[in-house]
N, C-alpha and C. Protein backbone atom coordinates (compact mmCIF):
# COMPACT_ATOMS: atom_id res chain seq x y z
N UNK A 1 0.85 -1.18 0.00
CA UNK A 1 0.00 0.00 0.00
C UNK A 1 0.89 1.24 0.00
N UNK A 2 0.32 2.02 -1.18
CA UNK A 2 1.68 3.28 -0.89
C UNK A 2 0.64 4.80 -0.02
N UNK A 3 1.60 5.07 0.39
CA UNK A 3 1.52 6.18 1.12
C UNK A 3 0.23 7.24 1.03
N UNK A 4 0.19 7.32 -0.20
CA UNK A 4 -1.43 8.33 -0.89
C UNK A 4 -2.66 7.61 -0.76
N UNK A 5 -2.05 5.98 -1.02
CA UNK A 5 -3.70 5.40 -0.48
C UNK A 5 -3.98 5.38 1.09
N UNK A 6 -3.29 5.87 2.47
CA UNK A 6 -3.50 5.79 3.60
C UNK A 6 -4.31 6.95 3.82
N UNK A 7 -4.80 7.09 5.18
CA UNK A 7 -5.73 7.94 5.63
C UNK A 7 -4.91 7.86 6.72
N UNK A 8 -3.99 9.45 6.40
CA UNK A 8 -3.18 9.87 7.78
C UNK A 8 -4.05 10.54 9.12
N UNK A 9 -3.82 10.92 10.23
CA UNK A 9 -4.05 11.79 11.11
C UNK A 9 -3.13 12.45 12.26
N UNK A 10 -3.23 13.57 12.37
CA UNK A 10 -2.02 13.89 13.32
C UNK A 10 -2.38 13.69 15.04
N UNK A 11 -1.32 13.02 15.12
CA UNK A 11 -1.49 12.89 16.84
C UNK A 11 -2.12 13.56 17.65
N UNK A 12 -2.66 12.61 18.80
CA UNK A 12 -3.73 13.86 19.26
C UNK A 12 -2.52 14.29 20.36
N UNK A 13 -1.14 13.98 20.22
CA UNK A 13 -0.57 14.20 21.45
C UNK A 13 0.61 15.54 21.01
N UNK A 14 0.14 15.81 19.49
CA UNK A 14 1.23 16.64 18.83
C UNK A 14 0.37 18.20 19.37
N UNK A 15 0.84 19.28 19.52
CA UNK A 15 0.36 20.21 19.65
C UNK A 15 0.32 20.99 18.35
N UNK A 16 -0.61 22.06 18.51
CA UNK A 16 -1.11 22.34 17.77
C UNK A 16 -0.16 23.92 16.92
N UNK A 17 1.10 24.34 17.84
CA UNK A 17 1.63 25.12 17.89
C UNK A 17 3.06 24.60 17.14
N UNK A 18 2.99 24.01 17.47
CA UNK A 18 4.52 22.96 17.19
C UNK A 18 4.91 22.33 16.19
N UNK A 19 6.16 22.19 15.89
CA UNK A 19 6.48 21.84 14.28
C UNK A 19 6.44 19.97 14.77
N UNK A 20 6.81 19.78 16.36
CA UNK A 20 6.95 18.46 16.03
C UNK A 20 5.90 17.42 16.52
N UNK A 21 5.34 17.10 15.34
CA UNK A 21 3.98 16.08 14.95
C UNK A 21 4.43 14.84 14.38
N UNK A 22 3.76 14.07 14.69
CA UNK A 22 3.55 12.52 14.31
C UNK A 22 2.10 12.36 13.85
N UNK A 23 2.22 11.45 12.71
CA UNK A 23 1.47 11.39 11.83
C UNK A 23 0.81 9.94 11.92
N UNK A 24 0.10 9.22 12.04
CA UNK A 24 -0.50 8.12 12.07
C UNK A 24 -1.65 7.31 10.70
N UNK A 25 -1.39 6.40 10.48
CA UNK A 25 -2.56 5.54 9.63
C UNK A 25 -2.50 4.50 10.14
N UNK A 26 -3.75 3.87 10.04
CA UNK A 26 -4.00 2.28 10.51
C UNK A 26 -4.73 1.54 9.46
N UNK A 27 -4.06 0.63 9.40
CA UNK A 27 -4.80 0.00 8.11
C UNK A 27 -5.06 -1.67 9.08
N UNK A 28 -5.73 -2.87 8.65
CA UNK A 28 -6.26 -4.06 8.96
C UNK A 28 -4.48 -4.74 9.61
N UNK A 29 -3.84 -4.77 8.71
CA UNK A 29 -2.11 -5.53 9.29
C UNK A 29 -1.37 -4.36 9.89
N UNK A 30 -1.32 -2.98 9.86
CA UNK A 30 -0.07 -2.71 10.12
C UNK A 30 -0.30 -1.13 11.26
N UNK A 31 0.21 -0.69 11.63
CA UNK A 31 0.11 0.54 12.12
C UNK A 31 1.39 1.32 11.22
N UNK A 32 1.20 2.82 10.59
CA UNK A 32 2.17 3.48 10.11
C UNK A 32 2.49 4.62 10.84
N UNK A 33 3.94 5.16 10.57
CA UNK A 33 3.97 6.40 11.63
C UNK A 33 5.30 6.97 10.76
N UNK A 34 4.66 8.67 10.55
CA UNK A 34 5.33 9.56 9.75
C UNK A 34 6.14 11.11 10.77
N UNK A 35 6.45 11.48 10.35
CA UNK A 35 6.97 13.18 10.87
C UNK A 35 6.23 13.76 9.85
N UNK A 36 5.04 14.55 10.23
CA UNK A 36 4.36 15.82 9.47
C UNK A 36 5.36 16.57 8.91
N UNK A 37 6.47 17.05 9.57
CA UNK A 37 7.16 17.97 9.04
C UNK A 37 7.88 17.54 7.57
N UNK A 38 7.98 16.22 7.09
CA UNK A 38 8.59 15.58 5.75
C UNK A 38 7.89 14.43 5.57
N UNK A 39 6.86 14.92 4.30
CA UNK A 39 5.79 12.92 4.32
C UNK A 39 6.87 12.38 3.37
N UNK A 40 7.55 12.88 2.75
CA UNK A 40 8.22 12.28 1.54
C UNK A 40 9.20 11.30 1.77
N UNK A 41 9.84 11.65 3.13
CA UNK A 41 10.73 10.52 3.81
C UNK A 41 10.07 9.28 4.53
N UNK A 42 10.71 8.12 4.48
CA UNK A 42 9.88 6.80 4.44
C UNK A 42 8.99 7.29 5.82
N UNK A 43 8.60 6.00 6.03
CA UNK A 43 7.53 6.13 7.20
C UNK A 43 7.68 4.64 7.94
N UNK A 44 7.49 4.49 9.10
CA UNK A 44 7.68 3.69 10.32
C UNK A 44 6.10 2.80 10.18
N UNK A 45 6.76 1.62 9.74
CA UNK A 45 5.83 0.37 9.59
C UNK A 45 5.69 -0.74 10.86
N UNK A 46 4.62 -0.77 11.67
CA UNK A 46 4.55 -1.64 12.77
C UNK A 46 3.71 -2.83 12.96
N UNK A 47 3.52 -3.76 12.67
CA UNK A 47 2.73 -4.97 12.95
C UNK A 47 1.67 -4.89 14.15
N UNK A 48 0.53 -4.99 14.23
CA UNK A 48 -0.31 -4.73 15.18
C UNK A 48 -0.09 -5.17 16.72
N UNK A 49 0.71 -6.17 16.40
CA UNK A 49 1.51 -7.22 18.16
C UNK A 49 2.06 -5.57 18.08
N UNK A 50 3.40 -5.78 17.43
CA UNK A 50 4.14 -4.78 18.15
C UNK A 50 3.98 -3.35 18.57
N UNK A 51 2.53 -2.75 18.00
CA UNK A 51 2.47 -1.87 18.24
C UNK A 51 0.96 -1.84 19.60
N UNK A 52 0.90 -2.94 19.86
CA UNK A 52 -0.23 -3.14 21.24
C UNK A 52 1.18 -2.95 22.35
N UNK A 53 2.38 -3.91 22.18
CA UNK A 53 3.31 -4.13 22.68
C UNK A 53 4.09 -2.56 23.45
N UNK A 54 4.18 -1.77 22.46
CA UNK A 54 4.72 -0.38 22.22
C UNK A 54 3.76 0.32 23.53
N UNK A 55 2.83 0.53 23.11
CA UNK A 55 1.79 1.37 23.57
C UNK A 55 1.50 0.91 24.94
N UNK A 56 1.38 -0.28 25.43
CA UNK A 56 1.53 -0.83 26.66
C UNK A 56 2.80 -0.16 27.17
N UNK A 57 4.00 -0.80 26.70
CA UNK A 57 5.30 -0.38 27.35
C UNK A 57 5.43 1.27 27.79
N UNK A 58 4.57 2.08 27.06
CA UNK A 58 4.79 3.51 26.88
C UNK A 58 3.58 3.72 28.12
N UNK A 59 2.49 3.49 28.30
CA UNK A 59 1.58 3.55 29.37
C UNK A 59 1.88 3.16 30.76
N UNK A 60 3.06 2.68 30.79
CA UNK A 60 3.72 1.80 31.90
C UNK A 60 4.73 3.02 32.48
N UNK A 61 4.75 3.82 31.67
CA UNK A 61 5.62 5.19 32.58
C UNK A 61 7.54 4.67 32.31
């Protein structure tokens, strides 16, 4: 799947003032994750384990 067919959204944790944003799509297999500030540079591909995995570890302080 390339990049134009995703349905990005910006973090709800990026502010709204700020250059530095993270960019998100979720598709059925994968979680994706971009820098708003450059879509053109690749983008961060995560498998749904690892990104339940992630998000746990990060909630854990």
């Amino acid at each position: 799947m390339s990049t134009t067919e995703l349905t990005w959204f910006k973090s709800s944790f990026s502010g709204s003032q700020s250059d530095d944003c993270v960019e998100v799509a979720v598709t059925e297999q994968a979680i994706h994750v971009r820098d708003s500030k450059d879509v053109t540079h690749p983008h961060l591909v995560v498998n749904l384990g690892g990104w339940t995995r992630f998000v746990q570890y990060v909630a854990r302080g």
